[in-house]
C-alpha atoms as a PDB file:
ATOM      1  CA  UNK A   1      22.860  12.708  17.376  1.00  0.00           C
ATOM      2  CA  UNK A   2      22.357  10.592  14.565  1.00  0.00           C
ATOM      3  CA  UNK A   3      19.768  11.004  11.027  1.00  0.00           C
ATOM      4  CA  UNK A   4      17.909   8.119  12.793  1.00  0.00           C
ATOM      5  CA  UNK A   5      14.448   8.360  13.128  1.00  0.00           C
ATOM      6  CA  UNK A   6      14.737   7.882  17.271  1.00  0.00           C
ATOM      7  CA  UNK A   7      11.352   7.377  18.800  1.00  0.00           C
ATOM      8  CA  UNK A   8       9.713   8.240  15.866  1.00  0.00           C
ATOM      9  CA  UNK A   9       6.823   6.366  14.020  1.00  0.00           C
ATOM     10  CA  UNK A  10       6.521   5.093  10.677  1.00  0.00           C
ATOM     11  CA  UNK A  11       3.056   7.395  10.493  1.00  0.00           C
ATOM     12  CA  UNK A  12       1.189   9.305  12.851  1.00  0.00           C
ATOM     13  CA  UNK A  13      -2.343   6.969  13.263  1.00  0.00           C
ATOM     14  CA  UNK A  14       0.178   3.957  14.541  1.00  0.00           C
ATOM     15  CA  UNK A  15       2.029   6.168  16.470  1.00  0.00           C
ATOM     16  CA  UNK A  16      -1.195   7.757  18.241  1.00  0.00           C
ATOM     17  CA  UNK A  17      -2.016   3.887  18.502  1.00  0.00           C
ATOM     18  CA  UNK A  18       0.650   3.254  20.859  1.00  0.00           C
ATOM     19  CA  UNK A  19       0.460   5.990  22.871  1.00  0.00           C
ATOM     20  CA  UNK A  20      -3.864   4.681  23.161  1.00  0.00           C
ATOM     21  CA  UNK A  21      -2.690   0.929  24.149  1.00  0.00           C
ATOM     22  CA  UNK A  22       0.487   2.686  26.405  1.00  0.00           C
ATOM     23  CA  UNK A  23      -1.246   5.186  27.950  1.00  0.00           C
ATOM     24  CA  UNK A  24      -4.418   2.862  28.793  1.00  0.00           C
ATOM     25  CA  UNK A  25      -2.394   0.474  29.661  1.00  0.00           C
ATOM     26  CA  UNK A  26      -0.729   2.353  32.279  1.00  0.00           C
ATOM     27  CA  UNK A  27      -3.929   3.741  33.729  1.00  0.00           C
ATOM     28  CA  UNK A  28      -5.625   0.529  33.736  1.00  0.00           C
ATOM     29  CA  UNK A  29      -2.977  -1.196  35.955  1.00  0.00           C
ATOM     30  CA  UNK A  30      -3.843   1.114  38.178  1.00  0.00           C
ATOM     31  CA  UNK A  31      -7.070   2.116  38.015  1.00  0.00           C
ATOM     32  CA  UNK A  32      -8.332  -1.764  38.256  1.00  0.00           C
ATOM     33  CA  UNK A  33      -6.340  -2.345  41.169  1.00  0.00           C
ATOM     34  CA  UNK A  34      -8.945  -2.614  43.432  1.00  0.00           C
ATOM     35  CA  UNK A  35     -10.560  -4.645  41.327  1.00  0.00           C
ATOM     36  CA  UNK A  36      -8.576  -7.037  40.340  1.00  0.00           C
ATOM     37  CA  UNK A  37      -5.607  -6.581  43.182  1.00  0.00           C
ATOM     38  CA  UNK A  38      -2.488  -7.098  41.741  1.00  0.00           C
ATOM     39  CA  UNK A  39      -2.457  -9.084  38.659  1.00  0.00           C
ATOM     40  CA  UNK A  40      -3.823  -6.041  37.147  1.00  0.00           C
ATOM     41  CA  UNK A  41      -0.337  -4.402  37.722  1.00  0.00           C
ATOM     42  CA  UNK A  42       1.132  -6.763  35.010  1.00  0.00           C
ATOM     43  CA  UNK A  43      -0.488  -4.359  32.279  1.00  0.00           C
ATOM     44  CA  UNK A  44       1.785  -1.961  34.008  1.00  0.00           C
ATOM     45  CA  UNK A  45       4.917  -3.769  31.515  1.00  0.00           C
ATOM     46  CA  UNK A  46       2.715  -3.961  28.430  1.00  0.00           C
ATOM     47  CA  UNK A  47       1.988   0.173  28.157  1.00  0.00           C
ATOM     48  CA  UNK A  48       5.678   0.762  29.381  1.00  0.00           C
ATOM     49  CA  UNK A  49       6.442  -1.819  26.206  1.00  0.00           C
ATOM     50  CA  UNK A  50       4.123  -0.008  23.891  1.00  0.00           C
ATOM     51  CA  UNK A  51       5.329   3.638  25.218  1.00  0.00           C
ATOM     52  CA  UNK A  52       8.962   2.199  24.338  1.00  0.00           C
ATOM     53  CA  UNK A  53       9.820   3.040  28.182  1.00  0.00           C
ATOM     54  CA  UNK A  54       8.076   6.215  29.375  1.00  0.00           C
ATOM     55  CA  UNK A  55       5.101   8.730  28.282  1.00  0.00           C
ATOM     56  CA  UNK A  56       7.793  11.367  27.735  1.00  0.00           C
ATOM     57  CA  UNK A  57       9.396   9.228  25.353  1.00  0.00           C
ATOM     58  CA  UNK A  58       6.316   8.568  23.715  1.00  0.00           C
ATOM     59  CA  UNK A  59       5.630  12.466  23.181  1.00  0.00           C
ATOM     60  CA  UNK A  60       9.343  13.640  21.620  1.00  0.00           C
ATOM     61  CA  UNK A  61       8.248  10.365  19.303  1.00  0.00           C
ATOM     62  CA  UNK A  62       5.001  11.894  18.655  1.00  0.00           C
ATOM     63  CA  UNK A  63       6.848  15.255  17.576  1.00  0.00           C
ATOM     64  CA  UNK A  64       9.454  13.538  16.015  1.00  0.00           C
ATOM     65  CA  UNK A  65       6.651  12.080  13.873  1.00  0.00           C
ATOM     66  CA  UNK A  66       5.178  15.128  12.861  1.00  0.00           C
ATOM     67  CA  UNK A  67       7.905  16.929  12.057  1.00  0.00           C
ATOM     68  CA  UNK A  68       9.353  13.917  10.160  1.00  0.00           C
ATOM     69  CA  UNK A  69       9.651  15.104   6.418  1.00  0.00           C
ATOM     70  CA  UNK A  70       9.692  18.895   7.478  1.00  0.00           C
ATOM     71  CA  UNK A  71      12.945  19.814   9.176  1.00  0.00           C
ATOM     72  CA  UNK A  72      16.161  18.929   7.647  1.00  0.00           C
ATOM     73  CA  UNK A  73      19.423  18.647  10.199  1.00  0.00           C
ATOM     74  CA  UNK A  74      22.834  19.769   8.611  1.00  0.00           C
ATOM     75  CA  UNK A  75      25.993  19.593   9.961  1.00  0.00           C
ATOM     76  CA  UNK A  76      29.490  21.028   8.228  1.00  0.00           C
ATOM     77  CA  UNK A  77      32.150  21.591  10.050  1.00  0.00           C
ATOM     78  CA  UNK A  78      31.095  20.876  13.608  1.00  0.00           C
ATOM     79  CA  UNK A  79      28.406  23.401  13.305  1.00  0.00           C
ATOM     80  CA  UNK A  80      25.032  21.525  13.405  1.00  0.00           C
ATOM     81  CA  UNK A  81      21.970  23.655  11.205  1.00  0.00           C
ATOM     82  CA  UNK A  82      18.506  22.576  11.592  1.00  0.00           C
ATOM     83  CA  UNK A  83      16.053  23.833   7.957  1.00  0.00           C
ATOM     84  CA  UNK A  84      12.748  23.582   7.291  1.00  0.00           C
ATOM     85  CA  UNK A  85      12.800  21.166   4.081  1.00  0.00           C
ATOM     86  CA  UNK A  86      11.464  22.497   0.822  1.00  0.00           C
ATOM     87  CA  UNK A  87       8.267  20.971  -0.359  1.00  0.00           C
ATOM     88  CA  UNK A  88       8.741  19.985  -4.303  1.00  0.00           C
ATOM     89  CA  UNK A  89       6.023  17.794  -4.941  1.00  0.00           C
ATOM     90  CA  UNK A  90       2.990  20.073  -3.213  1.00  0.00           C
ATOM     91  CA  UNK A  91       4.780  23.106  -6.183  1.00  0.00           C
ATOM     92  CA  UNK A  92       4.657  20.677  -9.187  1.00  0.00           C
ATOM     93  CA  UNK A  93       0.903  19.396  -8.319  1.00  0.00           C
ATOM     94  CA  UNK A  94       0.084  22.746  -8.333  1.00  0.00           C
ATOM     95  CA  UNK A  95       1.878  23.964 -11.217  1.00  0.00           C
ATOM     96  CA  UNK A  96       0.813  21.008 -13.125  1.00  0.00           C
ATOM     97  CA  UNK A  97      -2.961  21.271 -12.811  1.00  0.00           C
ATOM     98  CA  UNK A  98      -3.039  25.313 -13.606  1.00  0.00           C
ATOM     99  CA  UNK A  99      -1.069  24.301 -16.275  1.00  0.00           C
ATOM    100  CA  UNK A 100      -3.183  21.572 -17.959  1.00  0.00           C
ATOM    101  CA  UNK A 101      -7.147  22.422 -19.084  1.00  0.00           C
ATOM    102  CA  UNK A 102      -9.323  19.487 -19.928  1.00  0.00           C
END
């Protein structure tokens, strides 16, 4: 595996947004087919598009998304670690406005 992002999002609203337009998308094509008959499959290829594939690939994106930041994967010597990253900058704005008195 690879430090790529995978299915990942660049933020969790637009990722959330694609699973909305995939996920509707799906169940419309279906849903209106006795409405429409079957033109309305062709929104079938449109969620698939905006689910990159399948609504199982769209959820280990959506945890991929919110863990993005968090977890750190390290790997020495053919053993593979996975850490929860340290968070820096939530300790210095805290530090820094005890610190400071206006």
């Amino acid at each position: 595996m690879t430090d790529k992002q995978g299915y990942a999002s660049a933020s969790l609203p637009r990722h959330l947004l694609r699973g909305a337009v995939g996920l509707g998308a799906l169940i419309g094509s279906f849903a209106l087919l006795p409405v429409l008959g079957l033109g309305s499959l062709l929104l079938a290829p449109i969620g698939l598009l905006a689910l990159r594939g399948c609504p199982a690939c769209w959820a280990i994106g959506l945890m991929q998304t919110i863990s993005m930041g968090r977890l750190r994967r390290a790997c020495m010597d053919g053993r593979c670690e996975l850490t929860v990253a340290r968070s820096t900058r939530s300790h210095q704005d805290t530090s820094s406005s005890h610190g400071e008195a206006r």
